[in-house]
C-alpha atoms as a PDB file:
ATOM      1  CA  UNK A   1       0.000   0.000   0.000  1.00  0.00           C
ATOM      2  CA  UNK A   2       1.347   3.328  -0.842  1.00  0.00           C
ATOM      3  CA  UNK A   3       1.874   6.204   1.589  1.00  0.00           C
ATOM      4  CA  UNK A   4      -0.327   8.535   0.624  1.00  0.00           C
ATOM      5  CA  UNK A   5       0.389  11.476   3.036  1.00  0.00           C
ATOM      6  CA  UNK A   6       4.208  10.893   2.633  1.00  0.00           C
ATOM      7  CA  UNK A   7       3.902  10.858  -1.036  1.00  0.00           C
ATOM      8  CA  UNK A   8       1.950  14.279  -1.127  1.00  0.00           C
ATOM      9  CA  UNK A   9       4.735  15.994   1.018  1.00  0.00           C
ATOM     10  CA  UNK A  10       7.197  14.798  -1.404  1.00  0.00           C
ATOM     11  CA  UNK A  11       5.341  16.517  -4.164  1.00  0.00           C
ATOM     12  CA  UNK A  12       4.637  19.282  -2.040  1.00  0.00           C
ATOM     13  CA  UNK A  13       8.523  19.888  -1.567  1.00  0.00           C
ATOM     14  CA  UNK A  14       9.270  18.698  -5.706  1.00  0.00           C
ATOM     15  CA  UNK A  15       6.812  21.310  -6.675  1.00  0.00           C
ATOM     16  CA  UNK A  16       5.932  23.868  -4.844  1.00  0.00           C
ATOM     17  CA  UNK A  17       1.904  24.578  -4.402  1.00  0.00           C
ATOM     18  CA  UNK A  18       2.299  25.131  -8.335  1.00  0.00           C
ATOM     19  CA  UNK A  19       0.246  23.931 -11.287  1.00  0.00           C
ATOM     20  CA  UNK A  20       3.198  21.143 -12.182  1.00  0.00           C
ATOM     21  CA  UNK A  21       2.136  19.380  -8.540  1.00  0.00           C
ATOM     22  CA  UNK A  22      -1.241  19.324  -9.603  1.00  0.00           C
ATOM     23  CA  UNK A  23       0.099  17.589 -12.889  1.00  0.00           C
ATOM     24  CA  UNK A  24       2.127  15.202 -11.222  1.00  0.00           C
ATOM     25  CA  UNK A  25      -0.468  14.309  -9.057  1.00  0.00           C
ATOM     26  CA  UNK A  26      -3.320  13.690 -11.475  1.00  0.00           C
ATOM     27  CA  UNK A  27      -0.724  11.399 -14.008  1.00  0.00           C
ATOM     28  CA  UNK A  28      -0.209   9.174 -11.336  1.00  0.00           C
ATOM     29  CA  UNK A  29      -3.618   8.725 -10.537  1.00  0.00           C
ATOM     30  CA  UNK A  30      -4.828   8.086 -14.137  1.00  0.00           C
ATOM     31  CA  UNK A  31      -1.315   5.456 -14.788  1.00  0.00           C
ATOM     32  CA  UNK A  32      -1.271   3.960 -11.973  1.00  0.00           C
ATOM     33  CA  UNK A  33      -4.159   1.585 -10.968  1.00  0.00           C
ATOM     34  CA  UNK A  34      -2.722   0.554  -7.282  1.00  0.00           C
ATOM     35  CA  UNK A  35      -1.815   3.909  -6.449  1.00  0.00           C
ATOM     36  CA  UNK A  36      -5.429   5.432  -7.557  1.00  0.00           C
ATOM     37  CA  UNK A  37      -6.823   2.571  -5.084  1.00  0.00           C
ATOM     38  CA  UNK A  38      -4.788   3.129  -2.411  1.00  0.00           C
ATOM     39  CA  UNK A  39      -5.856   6.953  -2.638  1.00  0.00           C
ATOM     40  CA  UNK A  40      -9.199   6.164  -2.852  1.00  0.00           C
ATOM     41  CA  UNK A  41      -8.752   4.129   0.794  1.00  0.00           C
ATOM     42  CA  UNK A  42      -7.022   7.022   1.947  1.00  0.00           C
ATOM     43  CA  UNK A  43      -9.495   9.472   1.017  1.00  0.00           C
ATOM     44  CA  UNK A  44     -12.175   7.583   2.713  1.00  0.00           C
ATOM     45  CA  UNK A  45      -9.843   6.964   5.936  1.00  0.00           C
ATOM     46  CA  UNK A  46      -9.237  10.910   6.198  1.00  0.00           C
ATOM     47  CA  UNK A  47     -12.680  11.877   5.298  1.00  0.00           C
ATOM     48  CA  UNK A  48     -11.653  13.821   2.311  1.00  0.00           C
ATOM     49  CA  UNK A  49     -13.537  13.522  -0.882  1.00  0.00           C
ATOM     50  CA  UNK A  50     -11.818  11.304  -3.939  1.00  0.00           C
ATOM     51  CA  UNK A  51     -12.040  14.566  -6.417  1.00  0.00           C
ATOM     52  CA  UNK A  52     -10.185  17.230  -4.377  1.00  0.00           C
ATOM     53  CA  UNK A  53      -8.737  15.379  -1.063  1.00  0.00           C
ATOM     54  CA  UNK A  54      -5.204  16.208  -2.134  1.00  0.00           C
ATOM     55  CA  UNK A  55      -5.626  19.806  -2.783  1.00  0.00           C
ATOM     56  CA  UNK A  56      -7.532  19.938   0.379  1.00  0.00           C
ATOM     57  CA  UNK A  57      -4.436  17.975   2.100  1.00  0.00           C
ATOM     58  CA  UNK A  58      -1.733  20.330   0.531  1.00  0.00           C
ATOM     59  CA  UNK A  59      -3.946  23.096   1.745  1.00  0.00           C
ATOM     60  CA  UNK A  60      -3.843  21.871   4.947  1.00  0.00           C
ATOM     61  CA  UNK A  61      -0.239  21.864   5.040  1.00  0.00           C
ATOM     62  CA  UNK A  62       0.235  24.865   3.733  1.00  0.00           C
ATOM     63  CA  UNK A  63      -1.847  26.734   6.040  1.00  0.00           C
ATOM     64  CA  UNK A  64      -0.135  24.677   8.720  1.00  0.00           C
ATOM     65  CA  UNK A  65       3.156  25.907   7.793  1.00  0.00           C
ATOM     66  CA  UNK A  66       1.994  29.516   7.268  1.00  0.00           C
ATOM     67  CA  UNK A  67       0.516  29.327  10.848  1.00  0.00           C
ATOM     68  CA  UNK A  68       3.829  28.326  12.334  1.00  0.00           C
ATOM     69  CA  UNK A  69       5.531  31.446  10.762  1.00  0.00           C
ATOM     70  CA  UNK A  70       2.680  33.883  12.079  1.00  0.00           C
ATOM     71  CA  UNK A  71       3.673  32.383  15.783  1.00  0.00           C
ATOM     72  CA  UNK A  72       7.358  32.636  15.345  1.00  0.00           C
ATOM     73  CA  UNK A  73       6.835  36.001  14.030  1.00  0.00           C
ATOM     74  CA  UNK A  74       4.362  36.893  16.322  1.00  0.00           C
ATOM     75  CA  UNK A  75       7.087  36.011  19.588  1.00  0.00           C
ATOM     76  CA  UNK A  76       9.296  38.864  18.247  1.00  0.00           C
ATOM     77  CA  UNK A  77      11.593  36.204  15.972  1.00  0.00           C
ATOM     78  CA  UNK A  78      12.373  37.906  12.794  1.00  0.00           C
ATOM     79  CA  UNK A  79      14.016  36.367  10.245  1.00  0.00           C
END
């Protein structure tokens, strides 16, 4: 079974939140029958939708990693 969450990250950090992630993520999906399956399981385990659970994932991250940079900031750590 593949890793789903691991395997988003690692696009995540290949691509950016850029239009080439989105790419990457959708050939995958369409060649690769196990992995679409195993995302499928995931989707259902994590209570996102099968359409638009990995944008919804990345977004979490994202906003997760924003978030951390408003609190460092916020503590009077500037970079």
């Amino acid at each position: 079974m593949n890793d789903i969450s691991d395997y988003l990250r690692e696009l995540l950090d290949r691509f950016s939140n850029t239009p080439e992630l989105d790419e990457e993520f959708d050939r995958v999906v369409r060649t690769d029958e196990e992995f679409s399956k195993d995302y499928a399981i995931w989707c259902e385990e994590n209570g996102y939708n099968v359409k638009d659970g990995y944008r919804d994932f990345i977004n979490e991250i994202i906003e997760s990693q924003d978030s951390y940079w408003d609190n460092y900031q916020e503590f009077g750590n500037n970079i």
